[in-house]
C-alpha atoms as a PDB file:
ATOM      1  CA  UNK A   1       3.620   2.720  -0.771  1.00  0.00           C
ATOM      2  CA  UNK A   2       1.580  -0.455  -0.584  1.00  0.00           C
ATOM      3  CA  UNK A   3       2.658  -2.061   2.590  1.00  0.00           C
ATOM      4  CA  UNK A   4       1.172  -6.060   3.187  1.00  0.00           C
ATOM      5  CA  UNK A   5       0.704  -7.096   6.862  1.00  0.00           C
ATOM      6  CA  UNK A   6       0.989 -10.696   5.925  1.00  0.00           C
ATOM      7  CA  UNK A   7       2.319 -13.183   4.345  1.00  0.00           C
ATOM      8  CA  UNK A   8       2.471 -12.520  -0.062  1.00  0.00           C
ATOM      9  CA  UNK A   9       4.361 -15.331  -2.364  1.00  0.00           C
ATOM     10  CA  UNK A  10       3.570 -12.930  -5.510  1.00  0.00           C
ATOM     11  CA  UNK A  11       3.286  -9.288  -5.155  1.00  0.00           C
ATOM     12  CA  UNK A  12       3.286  -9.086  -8.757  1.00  0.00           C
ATOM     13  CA  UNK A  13      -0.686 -10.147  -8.626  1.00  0.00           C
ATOM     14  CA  UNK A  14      -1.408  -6.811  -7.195  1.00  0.00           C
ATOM     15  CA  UNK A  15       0.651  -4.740 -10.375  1.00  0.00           C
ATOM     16  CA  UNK A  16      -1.554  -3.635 -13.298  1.00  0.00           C
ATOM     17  CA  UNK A  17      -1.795  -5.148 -16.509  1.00  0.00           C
ATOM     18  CA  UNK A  18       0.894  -3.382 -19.305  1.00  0.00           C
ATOM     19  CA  UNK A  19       0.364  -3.717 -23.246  1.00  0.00           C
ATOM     20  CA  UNK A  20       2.734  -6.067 -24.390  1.00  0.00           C
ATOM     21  CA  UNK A  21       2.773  -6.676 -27.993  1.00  0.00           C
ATOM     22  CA  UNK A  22       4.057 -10.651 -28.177  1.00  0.00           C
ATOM     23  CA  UNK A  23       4.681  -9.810 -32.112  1.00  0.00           C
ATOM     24  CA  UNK A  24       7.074  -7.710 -32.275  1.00  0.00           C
ATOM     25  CA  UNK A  25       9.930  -9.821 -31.897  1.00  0.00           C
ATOM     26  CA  UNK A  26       8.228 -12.406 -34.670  1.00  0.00           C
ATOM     27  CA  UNK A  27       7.716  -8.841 -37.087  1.00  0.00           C
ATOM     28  CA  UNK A  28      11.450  -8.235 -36.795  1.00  0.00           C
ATOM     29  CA  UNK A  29      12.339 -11.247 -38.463  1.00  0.00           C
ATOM     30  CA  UNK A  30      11.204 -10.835 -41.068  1.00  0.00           C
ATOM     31  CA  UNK A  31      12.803  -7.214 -41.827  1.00  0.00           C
ATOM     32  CA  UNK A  32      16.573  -6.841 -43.073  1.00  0.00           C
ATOM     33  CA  UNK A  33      19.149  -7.783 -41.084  1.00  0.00           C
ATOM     34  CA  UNK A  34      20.510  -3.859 -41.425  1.00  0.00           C
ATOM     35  CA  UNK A  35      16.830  -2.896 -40.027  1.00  0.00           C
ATOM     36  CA  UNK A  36      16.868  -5.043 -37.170  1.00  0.00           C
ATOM     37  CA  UNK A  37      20.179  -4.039 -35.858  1.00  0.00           C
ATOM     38  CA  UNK A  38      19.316  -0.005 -36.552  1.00  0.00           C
ATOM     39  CA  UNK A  39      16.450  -0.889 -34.110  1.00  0.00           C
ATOM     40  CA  UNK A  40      18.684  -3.465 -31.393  1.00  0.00           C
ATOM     41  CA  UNK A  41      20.665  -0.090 -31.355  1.00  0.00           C
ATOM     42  CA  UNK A  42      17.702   2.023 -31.039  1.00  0.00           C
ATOM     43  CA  UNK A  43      15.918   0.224 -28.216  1.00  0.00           C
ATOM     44  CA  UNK A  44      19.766   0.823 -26.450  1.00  0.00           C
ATOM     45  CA  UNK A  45      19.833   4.224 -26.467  1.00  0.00           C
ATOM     46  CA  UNK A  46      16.240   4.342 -25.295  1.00  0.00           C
ATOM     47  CA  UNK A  47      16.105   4.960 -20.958  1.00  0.00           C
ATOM     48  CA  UNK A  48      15.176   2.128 -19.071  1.00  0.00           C
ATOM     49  CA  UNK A  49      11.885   2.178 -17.651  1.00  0.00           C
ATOM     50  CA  UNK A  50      11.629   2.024 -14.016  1.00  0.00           C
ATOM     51  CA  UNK A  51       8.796  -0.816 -12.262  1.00  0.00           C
ATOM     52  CA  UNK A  52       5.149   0.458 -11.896  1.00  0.00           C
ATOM     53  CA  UNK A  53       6.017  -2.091  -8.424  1.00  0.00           C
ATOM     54  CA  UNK A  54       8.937  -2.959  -6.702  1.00  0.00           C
ATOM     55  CA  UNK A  55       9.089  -5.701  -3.911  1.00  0.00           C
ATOM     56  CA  UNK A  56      11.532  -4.092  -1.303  1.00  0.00           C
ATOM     57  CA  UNK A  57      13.369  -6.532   0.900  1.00  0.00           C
ATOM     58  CA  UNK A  58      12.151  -6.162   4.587  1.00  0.00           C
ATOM     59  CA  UNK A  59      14.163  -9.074   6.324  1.00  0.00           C
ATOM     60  CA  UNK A  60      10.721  -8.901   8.799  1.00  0.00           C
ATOM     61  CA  UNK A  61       8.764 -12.206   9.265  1.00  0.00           C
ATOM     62  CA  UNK A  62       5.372 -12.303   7.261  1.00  0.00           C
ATOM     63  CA  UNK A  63       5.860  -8.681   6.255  1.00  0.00           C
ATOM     64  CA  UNK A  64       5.913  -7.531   2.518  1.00  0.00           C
ATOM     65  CA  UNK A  65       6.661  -4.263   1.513  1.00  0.00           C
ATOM     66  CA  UNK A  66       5.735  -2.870  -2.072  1.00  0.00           C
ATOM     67  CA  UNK A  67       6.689  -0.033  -3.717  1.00  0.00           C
ATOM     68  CA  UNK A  68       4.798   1.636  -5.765  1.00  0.00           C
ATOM     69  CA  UNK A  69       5.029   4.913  -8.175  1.00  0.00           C
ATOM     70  CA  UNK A  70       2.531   7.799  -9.217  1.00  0.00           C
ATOM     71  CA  UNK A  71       0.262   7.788 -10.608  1.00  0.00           C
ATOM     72  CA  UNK A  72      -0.718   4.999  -8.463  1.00  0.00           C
ATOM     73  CA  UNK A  73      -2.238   5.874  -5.011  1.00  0.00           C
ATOM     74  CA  UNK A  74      -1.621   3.272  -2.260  1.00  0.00           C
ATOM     75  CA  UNK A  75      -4.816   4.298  -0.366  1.00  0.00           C
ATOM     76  CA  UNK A  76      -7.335   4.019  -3.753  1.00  0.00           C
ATOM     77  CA  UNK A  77      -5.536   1.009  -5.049  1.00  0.00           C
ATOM     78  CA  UNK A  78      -5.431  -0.776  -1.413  1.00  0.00           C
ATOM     79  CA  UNK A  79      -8.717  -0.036  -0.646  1.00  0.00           C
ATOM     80  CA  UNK A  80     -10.570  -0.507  -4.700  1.00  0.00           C
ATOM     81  CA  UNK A  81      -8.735  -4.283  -4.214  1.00  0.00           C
ATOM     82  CA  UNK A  82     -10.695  -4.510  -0.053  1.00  0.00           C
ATOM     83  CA  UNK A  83     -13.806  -3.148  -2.064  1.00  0.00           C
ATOM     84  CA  UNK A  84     -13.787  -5.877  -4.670  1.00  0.00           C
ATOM     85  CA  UNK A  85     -13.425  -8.619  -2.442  1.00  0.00           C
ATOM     86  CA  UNK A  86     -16.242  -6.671  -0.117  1.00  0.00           C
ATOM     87  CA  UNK A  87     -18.393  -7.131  -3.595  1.00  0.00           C
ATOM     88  CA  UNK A  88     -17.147 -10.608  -4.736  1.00  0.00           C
ATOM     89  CA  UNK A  89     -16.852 -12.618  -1.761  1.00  0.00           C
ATOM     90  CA  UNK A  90     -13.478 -13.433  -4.243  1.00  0.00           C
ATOM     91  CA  UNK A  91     -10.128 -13.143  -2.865  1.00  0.00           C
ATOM     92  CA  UNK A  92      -7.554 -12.493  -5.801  1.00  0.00           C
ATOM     93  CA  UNK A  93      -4.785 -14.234  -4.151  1.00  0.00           C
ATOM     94  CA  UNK A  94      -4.197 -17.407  -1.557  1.00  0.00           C
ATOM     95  CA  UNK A  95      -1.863 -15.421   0.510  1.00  0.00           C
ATOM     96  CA  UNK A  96      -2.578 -11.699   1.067  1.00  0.00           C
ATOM     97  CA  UNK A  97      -4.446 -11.488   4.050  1.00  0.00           C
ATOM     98  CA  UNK A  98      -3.779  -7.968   4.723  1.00  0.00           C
ATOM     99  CA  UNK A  99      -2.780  -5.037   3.009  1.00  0.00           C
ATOM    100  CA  UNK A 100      -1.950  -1.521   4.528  1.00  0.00           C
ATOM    101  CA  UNK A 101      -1.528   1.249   2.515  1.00  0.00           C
ATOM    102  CA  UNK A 102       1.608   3.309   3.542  1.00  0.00           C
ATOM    103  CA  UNK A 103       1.330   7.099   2.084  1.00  0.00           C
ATOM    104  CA  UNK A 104       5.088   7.832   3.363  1.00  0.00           C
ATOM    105  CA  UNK A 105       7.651   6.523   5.408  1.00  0.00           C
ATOM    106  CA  UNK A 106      10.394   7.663   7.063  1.00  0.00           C
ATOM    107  CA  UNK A 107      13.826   6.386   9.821  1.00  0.00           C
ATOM    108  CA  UNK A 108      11.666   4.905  12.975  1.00  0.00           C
ATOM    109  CA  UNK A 109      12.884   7.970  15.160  1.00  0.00           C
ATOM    110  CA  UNK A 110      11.140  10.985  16.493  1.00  0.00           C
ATOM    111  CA  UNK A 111      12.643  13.607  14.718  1.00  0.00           C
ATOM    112  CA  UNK A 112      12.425  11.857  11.686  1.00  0.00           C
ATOM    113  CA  UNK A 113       8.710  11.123  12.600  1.00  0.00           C
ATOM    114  CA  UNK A 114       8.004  14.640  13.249  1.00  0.00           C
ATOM    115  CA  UNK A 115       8.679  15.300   9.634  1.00  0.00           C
ATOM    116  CA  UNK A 116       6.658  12.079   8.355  1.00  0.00           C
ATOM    117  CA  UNK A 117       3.177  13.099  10.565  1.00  0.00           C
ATOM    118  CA  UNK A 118       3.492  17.314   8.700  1.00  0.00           C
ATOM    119  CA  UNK A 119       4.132  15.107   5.354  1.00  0.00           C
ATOM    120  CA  UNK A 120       1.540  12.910   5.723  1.00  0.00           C
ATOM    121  CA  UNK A 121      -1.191  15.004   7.821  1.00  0.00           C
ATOM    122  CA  UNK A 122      -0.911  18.326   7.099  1.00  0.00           C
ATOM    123  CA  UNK A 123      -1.876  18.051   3.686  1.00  0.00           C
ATOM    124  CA  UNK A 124      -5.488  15.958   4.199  1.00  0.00           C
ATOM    125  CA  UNK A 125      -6.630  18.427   6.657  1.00  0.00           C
ATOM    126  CA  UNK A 126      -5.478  21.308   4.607  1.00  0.00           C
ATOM    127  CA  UNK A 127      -8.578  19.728   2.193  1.00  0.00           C
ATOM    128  CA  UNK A 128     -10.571  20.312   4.859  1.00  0.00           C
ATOM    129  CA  UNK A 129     -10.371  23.625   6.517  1.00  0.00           C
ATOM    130  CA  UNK A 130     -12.652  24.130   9.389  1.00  0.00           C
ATOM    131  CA  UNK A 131     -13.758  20.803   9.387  1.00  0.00           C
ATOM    132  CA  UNK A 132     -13.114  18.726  12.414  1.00  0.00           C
ATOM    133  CA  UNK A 133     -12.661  15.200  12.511  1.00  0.00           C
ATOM    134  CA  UNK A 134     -12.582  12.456  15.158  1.00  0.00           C
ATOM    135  CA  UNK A 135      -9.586  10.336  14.897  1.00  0.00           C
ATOM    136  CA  UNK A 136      -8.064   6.904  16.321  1.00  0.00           C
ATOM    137  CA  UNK A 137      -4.202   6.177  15.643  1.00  0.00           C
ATOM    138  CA  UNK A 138      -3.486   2.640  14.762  1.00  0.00           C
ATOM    139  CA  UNK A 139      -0.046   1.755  15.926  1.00  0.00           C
ATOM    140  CA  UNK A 140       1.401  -1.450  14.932  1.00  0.00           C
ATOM    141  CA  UNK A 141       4.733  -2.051  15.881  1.00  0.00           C
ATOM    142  CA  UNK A 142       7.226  -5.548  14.411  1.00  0.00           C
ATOM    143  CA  UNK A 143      10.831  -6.459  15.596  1.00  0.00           C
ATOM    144  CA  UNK A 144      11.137  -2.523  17.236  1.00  0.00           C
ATOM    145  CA  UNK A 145      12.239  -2.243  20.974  1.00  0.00           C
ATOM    146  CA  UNK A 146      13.697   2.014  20.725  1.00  0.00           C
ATOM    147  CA  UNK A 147      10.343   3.595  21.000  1.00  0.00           C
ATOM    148  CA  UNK A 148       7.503   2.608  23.025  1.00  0.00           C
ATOM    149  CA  UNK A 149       3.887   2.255  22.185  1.00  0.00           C
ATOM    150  CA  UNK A 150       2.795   4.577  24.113  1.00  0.00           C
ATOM    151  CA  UNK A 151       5.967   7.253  23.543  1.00  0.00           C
ATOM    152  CA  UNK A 152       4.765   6.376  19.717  1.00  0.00           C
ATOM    153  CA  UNK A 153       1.150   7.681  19.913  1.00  0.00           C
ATOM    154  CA  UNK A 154       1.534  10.354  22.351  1.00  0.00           C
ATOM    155  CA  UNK A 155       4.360  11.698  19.742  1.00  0.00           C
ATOM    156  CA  UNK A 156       1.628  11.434  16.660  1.00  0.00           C
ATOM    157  CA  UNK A 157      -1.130  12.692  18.769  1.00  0.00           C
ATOM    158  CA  UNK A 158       1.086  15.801  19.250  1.00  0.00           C
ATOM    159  CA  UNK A 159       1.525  16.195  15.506  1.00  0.00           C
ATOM    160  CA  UNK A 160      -2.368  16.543  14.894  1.00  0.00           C
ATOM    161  CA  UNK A 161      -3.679  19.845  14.543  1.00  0.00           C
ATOM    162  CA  UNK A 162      -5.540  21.385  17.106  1.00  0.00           C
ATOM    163  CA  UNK A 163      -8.960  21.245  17.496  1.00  0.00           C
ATOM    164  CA  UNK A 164      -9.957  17.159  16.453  1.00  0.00           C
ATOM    165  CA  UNK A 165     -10.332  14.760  18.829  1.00  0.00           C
ATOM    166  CA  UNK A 166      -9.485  11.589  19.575  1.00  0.00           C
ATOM    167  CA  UNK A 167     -12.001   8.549  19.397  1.00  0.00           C
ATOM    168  CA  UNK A 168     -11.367   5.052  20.452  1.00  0.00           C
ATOM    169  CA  UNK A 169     -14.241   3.708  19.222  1.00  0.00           C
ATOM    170  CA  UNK A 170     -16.052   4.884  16.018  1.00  0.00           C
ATOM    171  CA  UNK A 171     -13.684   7.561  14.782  1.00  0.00           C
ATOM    172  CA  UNK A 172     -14.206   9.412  11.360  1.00  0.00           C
ATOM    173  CA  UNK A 173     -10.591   9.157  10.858  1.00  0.00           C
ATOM    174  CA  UNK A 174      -7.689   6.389  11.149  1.00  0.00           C
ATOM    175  CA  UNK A 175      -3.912   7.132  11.154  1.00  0.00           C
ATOM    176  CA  UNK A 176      -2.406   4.278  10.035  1.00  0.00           C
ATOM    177  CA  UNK A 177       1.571   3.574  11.561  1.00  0.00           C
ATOM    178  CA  UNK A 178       3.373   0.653  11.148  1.00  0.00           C
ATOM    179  CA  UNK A 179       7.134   0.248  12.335  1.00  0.00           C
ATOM    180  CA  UNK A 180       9.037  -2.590  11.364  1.00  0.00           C
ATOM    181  CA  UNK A 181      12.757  -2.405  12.547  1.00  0.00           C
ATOM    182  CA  UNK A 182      13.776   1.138  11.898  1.00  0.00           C
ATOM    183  CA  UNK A 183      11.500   1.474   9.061  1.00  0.00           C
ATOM    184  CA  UNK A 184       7.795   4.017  10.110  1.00  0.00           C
ATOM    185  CA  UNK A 185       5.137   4.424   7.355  1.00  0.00           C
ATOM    186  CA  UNK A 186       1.897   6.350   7.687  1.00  0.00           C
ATOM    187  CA  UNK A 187      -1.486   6.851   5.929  1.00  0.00           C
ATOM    188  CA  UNK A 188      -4.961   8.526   6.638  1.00  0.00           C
ATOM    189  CA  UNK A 189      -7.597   6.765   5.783  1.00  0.00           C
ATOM    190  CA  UNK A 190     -11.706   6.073   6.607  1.00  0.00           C
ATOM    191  CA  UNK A 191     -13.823   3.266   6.837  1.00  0.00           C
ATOM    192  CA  UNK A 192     -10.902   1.375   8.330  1.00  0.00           C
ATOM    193  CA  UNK A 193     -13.186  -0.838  10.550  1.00  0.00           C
ATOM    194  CA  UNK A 194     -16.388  -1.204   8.262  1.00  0.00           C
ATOM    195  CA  UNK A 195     -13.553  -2.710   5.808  1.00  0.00           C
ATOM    196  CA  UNK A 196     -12.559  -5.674   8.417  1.00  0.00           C
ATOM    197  CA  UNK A 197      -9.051  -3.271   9.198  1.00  0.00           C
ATOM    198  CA  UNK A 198      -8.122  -4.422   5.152  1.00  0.00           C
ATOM    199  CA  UNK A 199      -8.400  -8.066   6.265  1.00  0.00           C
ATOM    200  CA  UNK A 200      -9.655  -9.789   2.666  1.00  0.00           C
ATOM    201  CA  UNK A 201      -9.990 -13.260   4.306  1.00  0.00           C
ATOM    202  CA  UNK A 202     -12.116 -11.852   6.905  1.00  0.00           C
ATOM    203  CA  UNK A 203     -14.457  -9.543   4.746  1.00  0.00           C
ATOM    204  CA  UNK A 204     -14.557 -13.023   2.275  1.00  0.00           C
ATOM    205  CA  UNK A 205     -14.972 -15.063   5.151  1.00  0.00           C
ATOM    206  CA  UNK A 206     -18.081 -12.542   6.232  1.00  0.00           C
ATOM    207  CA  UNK A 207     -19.554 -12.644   2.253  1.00  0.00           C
ATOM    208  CA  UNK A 208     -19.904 -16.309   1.912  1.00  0.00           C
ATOM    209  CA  UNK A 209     -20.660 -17.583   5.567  1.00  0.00           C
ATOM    210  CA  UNK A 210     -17.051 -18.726   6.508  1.00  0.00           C
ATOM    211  CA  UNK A 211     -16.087 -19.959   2.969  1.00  0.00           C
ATOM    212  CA  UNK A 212     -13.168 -18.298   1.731  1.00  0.00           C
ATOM    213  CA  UNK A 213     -13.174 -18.614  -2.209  1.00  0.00           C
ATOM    214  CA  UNK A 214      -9.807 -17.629  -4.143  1.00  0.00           C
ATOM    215  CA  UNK A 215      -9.077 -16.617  -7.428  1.00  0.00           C
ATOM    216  CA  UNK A 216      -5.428 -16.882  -8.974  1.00  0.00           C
ATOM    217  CA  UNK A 217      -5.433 -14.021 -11.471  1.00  0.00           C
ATOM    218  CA  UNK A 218      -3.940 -10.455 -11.296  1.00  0.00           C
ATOM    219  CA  UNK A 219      -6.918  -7.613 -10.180  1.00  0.00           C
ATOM    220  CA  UNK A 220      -8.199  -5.962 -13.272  1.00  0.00           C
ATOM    221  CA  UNK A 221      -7.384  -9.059 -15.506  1.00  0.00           C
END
């Protein structure tokens, strides 16, 4: 999932660009009227394609959430767009100041939660056996009053294998959990804090000296 923190007025910047051949229509009229409607009924019977991205209603102030399906990966493709501004000093919208990549999500309940953190971390430190990693979990919590903060992260912390530590400061590794109403996503991810926490106005703000420069076009265009 690709899961915005702030404000977006067009989530379709973010999609990538699809092939669309403008002629088509134009070639078909000019081929017999039988061959047109043989392919009308053709392009019937063919499935409908599902959205690369879909914009799921969150009914949460300033929160966008973006769905997204394989083979994109939320983490790359959230932080290849942080990278390019990080590069650029360009921000590719007005109104994304935040994006958050959300790997899974899952009901904003513990048992339910349980399920999300073996989902979510048991597979990235099954990459690494024997390694161990330092780790900070960053809890951000919208329009939620069930669960405490603090019933929130002890419950993760639990749910990390044995043997890394935590790390307030410089960890190798952030957890990622936002819960917005009843709704709890989750990622893994590094560099969290050398990438301004996937703030684009503040890494653009930090490339040009405080001048935030904006370009309207979709990334990869």
């Amino acid at each position: 999932m690709i899961y915005s923190t702030q404000f977006v007025s067009s989530p379709q910047r973010l999609v990538y660009l699809e092939n669309v051949d403008s002629d088509s229509e134009d070639e078909d009229e000019d081929l017999p009227i039988e061959t047109q409607i043989a392919n009308e009924v053709n392009a019937l019977k063919k499935p409908k394609q599902e959205p690369r991205f879909v914009n799921c209603q969150t009914n949460t102030t300033c929160v966008v959430f973006i769905s997204c399906r394989p083979p994109v990966d939320p983490i790359q493709l959230v932080v290849k767009l942080v990278k390019d501004v990080q590069a650029t000093g360009v921000v590719r919208s007005r109104c994304i100041h935040r994006l958050v990549p959300v790997s899974a999500q899952c009901g904003a309940n513990l048992p339910e939660i349980q399920g999300l953190c073996r989902k979510v971390l048991d597979p990235f430190f099954s990459q690494h056996p024997g390694r161990k990693f330092s780790y900070k979990i960053e809890l951000r919590v919208r329009n939620h009053s069930v669960i405490s903060r603090p019933e929130f992260i002890q419950y993760i912390a639990q749910c990390v294998p044995e043997g890394h530590s935590v790390e307030l400061t410089n960890p190798e590794l952030f957890i990622l959990v936002e819960v917005f109403k009843s709704v709890c996503g989750m990622s893994i991810v590094q560099d969290y804090y050398d990438l301004q926490k996937f703030n684009m106005s503040e890494i653009a703000n930090s490339k040009n000296g405080g001048d935030i420069k904006t370009e309207r076009r979709a990334f990869g265009a």
